[in-house]
Protein backbone atom coordinates (compact mmCIF):
# COMPACT_ATOMS: atom_id res chain seq x y z
CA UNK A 1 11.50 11.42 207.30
CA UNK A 2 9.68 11.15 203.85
CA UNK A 3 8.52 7.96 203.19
CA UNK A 4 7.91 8.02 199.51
CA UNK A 5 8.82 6.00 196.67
CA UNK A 6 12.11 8.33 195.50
CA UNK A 7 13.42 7.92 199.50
CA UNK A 8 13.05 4.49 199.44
CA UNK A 9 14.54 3.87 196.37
CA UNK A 10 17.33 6.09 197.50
CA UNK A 11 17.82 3.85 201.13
CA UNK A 12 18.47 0.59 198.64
CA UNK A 13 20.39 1.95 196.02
CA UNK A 14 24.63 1.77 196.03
CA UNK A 15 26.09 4.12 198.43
CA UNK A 16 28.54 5.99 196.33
CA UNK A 17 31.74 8.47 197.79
CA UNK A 18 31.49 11.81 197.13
CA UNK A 19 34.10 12.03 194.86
CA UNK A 20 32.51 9.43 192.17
CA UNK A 21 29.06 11.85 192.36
CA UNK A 22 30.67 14.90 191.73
CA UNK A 23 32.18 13.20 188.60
CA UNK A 24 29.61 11.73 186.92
CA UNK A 25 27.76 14.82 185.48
CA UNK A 26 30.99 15.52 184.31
CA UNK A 27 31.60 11.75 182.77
CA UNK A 28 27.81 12.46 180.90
CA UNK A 29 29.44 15.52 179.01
CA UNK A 30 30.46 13.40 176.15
CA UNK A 31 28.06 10.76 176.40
CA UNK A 32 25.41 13.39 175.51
CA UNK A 33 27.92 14.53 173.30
CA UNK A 34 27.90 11.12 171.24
CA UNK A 35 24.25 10.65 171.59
CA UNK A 36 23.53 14.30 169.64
CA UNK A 37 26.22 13.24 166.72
CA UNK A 38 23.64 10.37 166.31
CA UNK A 39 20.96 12.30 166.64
CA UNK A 40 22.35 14.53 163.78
CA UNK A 41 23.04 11.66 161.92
CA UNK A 42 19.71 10.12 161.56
CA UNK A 43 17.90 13.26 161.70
CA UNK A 44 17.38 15.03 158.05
CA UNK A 45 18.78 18.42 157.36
CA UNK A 46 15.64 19.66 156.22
CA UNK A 47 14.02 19.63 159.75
CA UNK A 48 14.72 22.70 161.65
CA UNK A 49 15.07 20.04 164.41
CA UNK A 50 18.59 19.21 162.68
CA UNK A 51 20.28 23.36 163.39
CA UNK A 52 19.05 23.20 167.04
CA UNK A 53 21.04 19.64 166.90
CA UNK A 54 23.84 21.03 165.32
CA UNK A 55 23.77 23.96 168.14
CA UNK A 56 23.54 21.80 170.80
CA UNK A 57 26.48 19.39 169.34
CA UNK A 58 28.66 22.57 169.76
CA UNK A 59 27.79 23.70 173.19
CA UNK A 60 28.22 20.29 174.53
CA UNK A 61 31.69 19.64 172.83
CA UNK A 62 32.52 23.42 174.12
CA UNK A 63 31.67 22.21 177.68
CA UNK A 64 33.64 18.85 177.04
CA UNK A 65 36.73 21.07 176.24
CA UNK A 66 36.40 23.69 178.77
CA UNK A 67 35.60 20.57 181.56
CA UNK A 68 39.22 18.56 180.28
CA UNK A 69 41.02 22.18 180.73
CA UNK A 70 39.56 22.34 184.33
CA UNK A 71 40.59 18.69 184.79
CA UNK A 72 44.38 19.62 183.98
CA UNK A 73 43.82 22.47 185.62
CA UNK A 74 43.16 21.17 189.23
CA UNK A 75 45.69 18.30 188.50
CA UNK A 76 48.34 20.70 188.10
CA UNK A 77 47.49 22.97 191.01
CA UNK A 78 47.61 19.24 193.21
CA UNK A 79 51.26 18.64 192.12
CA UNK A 80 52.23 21.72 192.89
CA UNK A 81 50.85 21.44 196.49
CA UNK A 82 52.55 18.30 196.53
CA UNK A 83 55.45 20.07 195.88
CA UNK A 84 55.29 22.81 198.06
CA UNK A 85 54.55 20.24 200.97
CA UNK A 86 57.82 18.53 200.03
CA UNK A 87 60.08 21.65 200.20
CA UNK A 88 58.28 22.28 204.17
CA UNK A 89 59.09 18.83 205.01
CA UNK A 90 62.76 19.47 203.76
CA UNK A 91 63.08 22.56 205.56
CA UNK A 92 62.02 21.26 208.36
CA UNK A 93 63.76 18.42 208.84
CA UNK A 94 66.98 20.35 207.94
CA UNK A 95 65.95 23.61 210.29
CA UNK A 96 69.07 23.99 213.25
CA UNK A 97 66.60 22.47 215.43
CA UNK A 98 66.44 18.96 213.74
CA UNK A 99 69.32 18.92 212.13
CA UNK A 100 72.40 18.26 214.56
CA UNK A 101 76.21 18.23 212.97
CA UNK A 102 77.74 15.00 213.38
CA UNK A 103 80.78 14.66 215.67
CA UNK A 104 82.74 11.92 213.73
């Protein structure tokens, strides 16, 4: 086991699931996103500093867009696995062998 600071650090800090680390690089997309538009704002337009700002404002807002597309993307393709499960469990429970007439 390593017994250095970062390990230690790691033992005490909040356990989090899975699913909320995969989603937080994600979440930082437009974070960084708003921090650059400030950058640009308070940086003059005579540095070259100010393009490479500009350049990096678009590649982030590209990945924002492309990242909400995947989002939809993946919710759709759960509802329709949703849906697909529902029509098994229908034809299941109405296959000949579940599904007796009733003799009224």
């Amino acid at each position: 086991m390593c017994a250095g600071p970062w390990h230690k650090s790691r033992e005490s800090s909040t356990k989090l699931p899975l699913k909320a680390l995969i989603v937080q690089p994600a979440q930082r997309i437009p974070r960084y996103e708003l921090l650059i538009k400030r950058l640009i704002e308070h940086t003059p337009k005579s540095l070259a500093d100010h393009a490479l700002l500009i350049e990096a404002e678009i590649a982030l807002h590209r990945m924002a867009v492309r990242a909400n597309a995947i989002n939809n993307e993946a919710r759709i393709v759960r509802q329709e696995e949703a849906s697909v499960e529902g029509v098994k469990l229908l034809e299941r429970l109405l296959s000949p062998a579940v599904c007796t007439p009733l003799n009224l």
